[in-house]
N, C-alpha and C. Protein backbone atom coordinates (compact mmCIF):
# COMPACT_ATOMS: atom_id res chain seq x y z
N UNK A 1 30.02 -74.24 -89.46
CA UNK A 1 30.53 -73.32 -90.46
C UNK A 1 29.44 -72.37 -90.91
N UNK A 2 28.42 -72.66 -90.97
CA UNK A 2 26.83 -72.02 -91.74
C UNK A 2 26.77 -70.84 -90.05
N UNK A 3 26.88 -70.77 -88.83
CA UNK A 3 26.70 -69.52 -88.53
C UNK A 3 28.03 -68.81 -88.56
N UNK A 4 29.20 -69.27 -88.71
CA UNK A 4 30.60 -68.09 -88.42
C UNK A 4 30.12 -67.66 -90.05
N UNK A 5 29.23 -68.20 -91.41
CA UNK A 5 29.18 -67.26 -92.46
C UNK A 5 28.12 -66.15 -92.36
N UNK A 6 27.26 -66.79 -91.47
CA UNK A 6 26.08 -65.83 -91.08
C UNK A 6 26.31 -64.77 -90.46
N UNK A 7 27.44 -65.00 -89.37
CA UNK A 7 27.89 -63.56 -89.06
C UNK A 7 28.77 -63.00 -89.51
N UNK A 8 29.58 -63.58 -90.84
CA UNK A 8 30.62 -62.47 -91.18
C UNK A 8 30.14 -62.06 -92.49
N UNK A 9 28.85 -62.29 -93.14
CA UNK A 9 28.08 -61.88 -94.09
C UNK A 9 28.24 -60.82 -94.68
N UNK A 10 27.61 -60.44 -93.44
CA UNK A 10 27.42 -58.29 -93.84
C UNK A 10 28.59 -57.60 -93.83
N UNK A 11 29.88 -58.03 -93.40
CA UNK A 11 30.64 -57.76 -92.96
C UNK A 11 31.64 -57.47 -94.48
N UNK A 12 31.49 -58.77 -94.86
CA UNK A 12 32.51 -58.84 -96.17
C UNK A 12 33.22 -58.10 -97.04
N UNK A 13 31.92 -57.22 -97.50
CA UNK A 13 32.15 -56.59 -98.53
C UNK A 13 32.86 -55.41 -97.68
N UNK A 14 33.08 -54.83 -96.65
CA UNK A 14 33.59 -53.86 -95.91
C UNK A 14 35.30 -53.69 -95.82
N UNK A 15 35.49 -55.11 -95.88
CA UNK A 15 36.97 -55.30 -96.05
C UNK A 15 37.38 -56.03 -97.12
N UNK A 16 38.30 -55.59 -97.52
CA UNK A 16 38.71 -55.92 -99.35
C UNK A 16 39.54 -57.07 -99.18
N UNK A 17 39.29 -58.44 -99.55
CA UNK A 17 40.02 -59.39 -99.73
C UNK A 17 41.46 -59.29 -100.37
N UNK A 18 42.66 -59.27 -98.79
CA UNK A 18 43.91 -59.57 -99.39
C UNK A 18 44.70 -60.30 -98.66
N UNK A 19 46.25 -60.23 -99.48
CA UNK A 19 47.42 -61.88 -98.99
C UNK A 19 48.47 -60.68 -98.34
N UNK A 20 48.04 -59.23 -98.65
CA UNK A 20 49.42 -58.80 -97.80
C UNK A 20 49.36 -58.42 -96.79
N UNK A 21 50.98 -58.43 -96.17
CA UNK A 21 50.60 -58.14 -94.83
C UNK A 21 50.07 -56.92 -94.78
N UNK A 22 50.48 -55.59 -94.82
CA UNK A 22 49.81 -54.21 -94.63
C UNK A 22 48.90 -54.09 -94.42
N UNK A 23 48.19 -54.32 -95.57
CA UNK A 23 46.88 -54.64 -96.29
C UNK A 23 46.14 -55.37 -94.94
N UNK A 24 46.18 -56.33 -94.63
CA UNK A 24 45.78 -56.82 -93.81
C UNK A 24 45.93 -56.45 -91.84
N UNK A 25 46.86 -55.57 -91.67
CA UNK A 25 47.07 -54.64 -90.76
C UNK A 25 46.36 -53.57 -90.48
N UNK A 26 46.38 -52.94 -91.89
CA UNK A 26 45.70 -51.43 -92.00
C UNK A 26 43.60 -51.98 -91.67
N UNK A 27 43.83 -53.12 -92.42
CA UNK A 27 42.40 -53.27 -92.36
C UNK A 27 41.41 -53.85 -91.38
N UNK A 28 42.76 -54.68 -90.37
CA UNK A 28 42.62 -54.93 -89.04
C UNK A 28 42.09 -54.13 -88.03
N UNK A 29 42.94 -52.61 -88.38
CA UNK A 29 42.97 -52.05 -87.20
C UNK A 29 41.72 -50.81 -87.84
N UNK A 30 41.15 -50.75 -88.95
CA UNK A 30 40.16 -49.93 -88.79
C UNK A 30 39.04 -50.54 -88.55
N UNK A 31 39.06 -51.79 -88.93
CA UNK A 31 37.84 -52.61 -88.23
C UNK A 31 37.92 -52.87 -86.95
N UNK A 32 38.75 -53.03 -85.97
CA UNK A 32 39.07 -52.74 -84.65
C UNK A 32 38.52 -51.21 -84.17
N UNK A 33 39.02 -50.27 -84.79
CA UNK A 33 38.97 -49.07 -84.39
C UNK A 33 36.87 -48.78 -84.56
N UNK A 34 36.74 -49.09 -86.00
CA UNK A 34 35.28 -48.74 -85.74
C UNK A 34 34.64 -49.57 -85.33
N UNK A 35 34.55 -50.49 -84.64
CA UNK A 35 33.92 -51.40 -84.28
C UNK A 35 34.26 -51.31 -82.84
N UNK A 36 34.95 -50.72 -82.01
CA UNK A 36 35.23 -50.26 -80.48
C UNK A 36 34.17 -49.04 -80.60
N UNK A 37 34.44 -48.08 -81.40
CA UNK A 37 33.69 -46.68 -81.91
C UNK A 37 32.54 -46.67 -81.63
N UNK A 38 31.44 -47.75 -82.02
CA UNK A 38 30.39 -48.46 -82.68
C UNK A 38 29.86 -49.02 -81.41
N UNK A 39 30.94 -49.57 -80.73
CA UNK A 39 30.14 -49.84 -79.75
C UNK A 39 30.04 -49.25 -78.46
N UNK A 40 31.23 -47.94 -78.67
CA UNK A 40 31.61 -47.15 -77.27
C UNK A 40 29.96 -46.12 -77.69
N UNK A 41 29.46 -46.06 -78.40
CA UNK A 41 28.33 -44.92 -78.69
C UNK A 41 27.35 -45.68 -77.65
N UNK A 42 27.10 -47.27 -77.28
CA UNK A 42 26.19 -47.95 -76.88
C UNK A 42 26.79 -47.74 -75.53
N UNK A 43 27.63 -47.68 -74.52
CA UNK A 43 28.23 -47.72 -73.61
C UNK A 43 29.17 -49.18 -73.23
N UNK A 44 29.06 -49.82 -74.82
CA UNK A 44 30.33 -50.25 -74.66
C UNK A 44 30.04 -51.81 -74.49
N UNK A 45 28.33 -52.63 -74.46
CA UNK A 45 28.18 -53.67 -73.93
C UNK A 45 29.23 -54.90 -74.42
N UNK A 46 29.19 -54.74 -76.07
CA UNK A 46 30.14 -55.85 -76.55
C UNK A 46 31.34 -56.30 -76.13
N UNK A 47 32.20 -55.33 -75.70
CA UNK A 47 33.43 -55.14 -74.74
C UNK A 47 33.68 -55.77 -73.58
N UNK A 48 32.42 -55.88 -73.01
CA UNK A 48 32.10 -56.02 -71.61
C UNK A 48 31.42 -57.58 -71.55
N UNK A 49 31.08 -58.08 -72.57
CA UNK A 49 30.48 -59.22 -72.76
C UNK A 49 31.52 -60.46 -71.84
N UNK A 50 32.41 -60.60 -72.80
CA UNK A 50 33.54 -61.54 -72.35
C UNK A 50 35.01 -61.15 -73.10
N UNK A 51 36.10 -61.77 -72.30
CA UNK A 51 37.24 -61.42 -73.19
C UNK A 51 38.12 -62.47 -72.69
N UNK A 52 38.95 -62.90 -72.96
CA UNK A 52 40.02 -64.12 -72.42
C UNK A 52 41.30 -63.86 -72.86
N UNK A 53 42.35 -64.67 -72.24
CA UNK A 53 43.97 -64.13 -72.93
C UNK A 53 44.43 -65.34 -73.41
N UNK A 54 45.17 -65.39 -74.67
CA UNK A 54 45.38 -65.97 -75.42
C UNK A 54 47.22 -65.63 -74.96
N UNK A 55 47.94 -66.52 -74.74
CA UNK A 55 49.26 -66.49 -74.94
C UNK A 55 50.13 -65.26 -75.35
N UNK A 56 50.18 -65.72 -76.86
CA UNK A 56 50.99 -64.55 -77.86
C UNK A 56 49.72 -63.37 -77.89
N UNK A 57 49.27 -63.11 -78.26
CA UNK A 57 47.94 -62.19 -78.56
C UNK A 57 48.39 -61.32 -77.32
N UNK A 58 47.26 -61.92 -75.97
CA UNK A 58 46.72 -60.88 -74.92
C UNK A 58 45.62 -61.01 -74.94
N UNK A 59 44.90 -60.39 -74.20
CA UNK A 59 43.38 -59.90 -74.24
C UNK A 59 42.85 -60.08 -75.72
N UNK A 60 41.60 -61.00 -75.47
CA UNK A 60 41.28 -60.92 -76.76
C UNK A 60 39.10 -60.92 -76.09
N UNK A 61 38.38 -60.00 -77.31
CA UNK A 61 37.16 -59.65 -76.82
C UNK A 61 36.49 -60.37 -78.10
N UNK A 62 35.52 -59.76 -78.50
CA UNK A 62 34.23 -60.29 -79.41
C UNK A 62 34.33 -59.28 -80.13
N UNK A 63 35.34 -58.10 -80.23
CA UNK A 63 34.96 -57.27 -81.33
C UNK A 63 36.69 -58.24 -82.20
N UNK A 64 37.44 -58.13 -81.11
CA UNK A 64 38.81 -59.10 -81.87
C UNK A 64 38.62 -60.78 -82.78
N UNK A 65 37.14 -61.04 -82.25
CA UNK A 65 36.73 -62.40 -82.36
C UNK A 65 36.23 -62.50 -84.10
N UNK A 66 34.97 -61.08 -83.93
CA UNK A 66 35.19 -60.40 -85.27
C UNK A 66 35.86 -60.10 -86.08
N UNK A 67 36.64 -59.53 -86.23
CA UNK A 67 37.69 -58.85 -86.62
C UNK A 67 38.78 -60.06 -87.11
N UNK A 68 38.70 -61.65 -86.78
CA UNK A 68 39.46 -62.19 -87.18
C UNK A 68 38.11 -63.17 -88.12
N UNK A 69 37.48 -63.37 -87.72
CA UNK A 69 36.31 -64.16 -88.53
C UNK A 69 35.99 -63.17 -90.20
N UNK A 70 36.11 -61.58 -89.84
CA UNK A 70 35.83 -61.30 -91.31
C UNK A 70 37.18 -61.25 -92.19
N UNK A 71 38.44 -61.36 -91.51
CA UNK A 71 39.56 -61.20 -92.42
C UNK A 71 39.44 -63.02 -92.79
N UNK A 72 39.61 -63.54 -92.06
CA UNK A 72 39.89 -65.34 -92.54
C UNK A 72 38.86 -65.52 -93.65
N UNK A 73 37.62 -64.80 -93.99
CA UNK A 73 36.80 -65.21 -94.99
C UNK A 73 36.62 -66.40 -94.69
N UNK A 74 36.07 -67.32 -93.95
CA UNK A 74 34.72 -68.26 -93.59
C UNK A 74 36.49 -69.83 -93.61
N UNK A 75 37.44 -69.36 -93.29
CA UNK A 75 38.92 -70.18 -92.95
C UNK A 75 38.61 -70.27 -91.54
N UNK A 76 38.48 -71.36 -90.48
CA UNK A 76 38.92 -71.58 -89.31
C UNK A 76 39.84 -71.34 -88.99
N UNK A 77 41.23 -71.56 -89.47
CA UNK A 77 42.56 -70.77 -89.19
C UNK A 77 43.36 -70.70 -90.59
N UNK A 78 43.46 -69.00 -89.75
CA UNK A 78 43.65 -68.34 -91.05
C UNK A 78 45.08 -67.42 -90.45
N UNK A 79 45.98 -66.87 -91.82
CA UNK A 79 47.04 -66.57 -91.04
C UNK A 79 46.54 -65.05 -91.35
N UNK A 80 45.81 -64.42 -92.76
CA UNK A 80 45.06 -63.28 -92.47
C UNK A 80 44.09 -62.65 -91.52
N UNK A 81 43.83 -63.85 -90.77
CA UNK A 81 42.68 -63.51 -89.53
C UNK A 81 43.33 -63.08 -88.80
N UNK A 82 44.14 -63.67 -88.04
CA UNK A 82 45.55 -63.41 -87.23
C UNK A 82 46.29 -62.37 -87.26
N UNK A 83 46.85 -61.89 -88.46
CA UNK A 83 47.58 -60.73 -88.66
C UNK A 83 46.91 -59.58 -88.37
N UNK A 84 45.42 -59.63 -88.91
CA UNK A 84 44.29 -58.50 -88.54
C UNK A 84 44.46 -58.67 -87.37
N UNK A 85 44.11 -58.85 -86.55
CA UNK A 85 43.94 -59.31 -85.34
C UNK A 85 45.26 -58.68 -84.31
N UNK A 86 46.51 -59.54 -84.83
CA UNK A 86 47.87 -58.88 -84.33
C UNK A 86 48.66 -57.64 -84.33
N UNK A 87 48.41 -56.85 -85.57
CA UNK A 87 48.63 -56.27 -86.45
C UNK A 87 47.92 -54.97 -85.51
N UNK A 88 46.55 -55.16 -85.13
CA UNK A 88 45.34 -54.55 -84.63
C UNK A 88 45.89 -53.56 -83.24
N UNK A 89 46.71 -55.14 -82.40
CA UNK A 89 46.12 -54.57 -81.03
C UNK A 89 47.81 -53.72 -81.17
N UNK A 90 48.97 -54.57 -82.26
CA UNK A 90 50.23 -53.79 -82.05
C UNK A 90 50.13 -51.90 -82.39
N UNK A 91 49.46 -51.75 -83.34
CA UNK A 91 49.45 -50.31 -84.16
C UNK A 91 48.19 -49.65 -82.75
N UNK A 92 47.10 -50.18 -82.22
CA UNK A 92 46.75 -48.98 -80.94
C UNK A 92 47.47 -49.43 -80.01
N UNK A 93 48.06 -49.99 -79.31
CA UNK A 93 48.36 -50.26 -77.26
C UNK A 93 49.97 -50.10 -77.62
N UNK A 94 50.60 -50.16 -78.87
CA UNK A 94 51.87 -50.47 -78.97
C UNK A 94 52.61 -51.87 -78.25
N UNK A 95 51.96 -52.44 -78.27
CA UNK A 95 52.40 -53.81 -76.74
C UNK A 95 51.54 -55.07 -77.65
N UNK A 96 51.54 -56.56 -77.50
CA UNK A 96 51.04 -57.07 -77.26
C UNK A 96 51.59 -58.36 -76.05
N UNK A 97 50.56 -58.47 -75.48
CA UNK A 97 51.09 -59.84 -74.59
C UNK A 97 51.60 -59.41 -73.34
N UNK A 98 51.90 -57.63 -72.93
CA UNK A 98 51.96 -56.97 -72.26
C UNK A 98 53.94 -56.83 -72.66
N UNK A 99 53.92 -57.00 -73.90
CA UNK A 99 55.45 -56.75 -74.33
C UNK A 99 55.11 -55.55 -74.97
N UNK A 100 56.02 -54.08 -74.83
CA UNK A 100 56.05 -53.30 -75.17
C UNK A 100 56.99 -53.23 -76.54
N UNK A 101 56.54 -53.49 -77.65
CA UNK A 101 56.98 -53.29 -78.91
C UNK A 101 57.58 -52.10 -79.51
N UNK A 102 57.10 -50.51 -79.07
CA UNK A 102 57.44 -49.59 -79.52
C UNK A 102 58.21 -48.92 -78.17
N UNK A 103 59.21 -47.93 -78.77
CA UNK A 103 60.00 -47.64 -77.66
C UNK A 103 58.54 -46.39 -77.25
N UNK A 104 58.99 -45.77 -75.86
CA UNK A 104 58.32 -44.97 -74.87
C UNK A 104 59.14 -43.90 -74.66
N UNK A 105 58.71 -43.14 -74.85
CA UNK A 105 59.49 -41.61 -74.07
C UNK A 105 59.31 -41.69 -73.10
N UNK A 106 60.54 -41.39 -72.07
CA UNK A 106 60.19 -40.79 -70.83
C UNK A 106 61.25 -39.87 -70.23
N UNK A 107 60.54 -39.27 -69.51
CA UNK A 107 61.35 -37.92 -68.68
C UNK A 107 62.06 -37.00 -70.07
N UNK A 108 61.02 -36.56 -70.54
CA UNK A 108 60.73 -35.58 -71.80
C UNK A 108 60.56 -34.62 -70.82
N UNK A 109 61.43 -33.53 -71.43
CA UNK A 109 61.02 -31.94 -70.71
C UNK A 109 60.14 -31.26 -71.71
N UNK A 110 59.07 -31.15 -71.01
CA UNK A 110 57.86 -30.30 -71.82
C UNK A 110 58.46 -29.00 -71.67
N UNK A 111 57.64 -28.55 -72.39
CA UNK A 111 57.27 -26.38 -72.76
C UNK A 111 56.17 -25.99 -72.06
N UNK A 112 56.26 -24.97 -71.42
CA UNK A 112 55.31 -24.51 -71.22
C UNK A 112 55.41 -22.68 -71.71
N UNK A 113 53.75 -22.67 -71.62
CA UNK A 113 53.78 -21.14 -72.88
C UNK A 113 53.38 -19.99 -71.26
N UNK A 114 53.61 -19.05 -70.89
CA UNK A 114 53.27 -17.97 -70.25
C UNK A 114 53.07 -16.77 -70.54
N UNK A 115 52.23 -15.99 -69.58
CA UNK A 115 52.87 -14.38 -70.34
C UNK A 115 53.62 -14.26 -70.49
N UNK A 116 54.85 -14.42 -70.08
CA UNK A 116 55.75 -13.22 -70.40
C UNK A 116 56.66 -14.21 -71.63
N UNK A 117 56.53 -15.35 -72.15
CA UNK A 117 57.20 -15.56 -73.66
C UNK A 117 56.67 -17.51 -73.24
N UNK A 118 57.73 -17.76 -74.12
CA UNK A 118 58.24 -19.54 -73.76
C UNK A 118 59.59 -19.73 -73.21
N UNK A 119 58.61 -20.90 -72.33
CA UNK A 119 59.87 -21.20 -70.77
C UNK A 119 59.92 -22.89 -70.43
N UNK A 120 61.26 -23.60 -70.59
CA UNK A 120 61.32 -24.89 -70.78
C UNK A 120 61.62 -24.68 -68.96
N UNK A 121 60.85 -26.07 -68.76
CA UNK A 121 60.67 -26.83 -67.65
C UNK A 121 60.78 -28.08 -67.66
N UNK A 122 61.41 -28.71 -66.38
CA UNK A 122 61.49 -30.14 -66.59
C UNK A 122 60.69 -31.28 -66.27
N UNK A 123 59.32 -30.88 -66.71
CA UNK A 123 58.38 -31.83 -65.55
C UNK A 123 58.43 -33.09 -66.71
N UNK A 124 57.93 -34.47 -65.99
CA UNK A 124 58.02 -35.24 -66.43
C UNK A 124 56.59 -35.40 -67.23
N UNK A 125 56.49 -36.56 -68.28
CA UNK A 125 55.26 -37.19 -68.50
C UNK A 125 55.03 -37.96 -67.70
């Protein structure tokens, strides 16, 4: 227990201790987001370290490993760790588990702009 507090130390005060879900979504996924950010400036080693798949989840790395160690607050299982965590990978990939959660557009007819005005075409995405 004395190193998962050692590493979620510094971390703490960064994310505001809460029971809701949102709250715990929103705060998931910016600690996800800067902490990919953070480490894409380095070329990314943490990422690249290790990652394994977890069932329900998916892919899970060492910045997700994080990311659930500072929401649980020093809890081995925690259902706020989790939600950060879930919450995380649903709001960027739209998918978890390789289940697509949000619907997808497809075969959208784009615009395209030319000289001579605007002219709909049917190319696909």
């Amino acid at each position: 227990m004395s190193i998962q507090r050692s590493v979620t130390k510094p971390f703490e005060n960064l994310v505001p201790a809460s029971k809701k879900l949102g709250t715990n979504i929103i705060t998931g996924t910016g600690f996800d987001a800067v902490g990919k950010a953070v480490d894409g400036i380095f070329g990314s080693p943490i990422q690249r370290i290790f990652s394994f798949n977890l069932p329900i989840i998916g892919p899970v790395g060492v910045i997700d490993i994080l990311n659930y160690l500072v929401h649980s607050r020093g809890k081995l299982v925690s259902q706020n760790g989790l939600i950060a965590v879930i919450g995380a990978k649903v709001v960027q990939t739209g998918q978890i588990a390789g289940l697509n959660l949000l619907p997808v557009l497809r075969n959208v007819p784009s615009t395209t702009v030319s000289a001579g005005g605007l002219s709909a075409t049917g190319a696909n995405l």
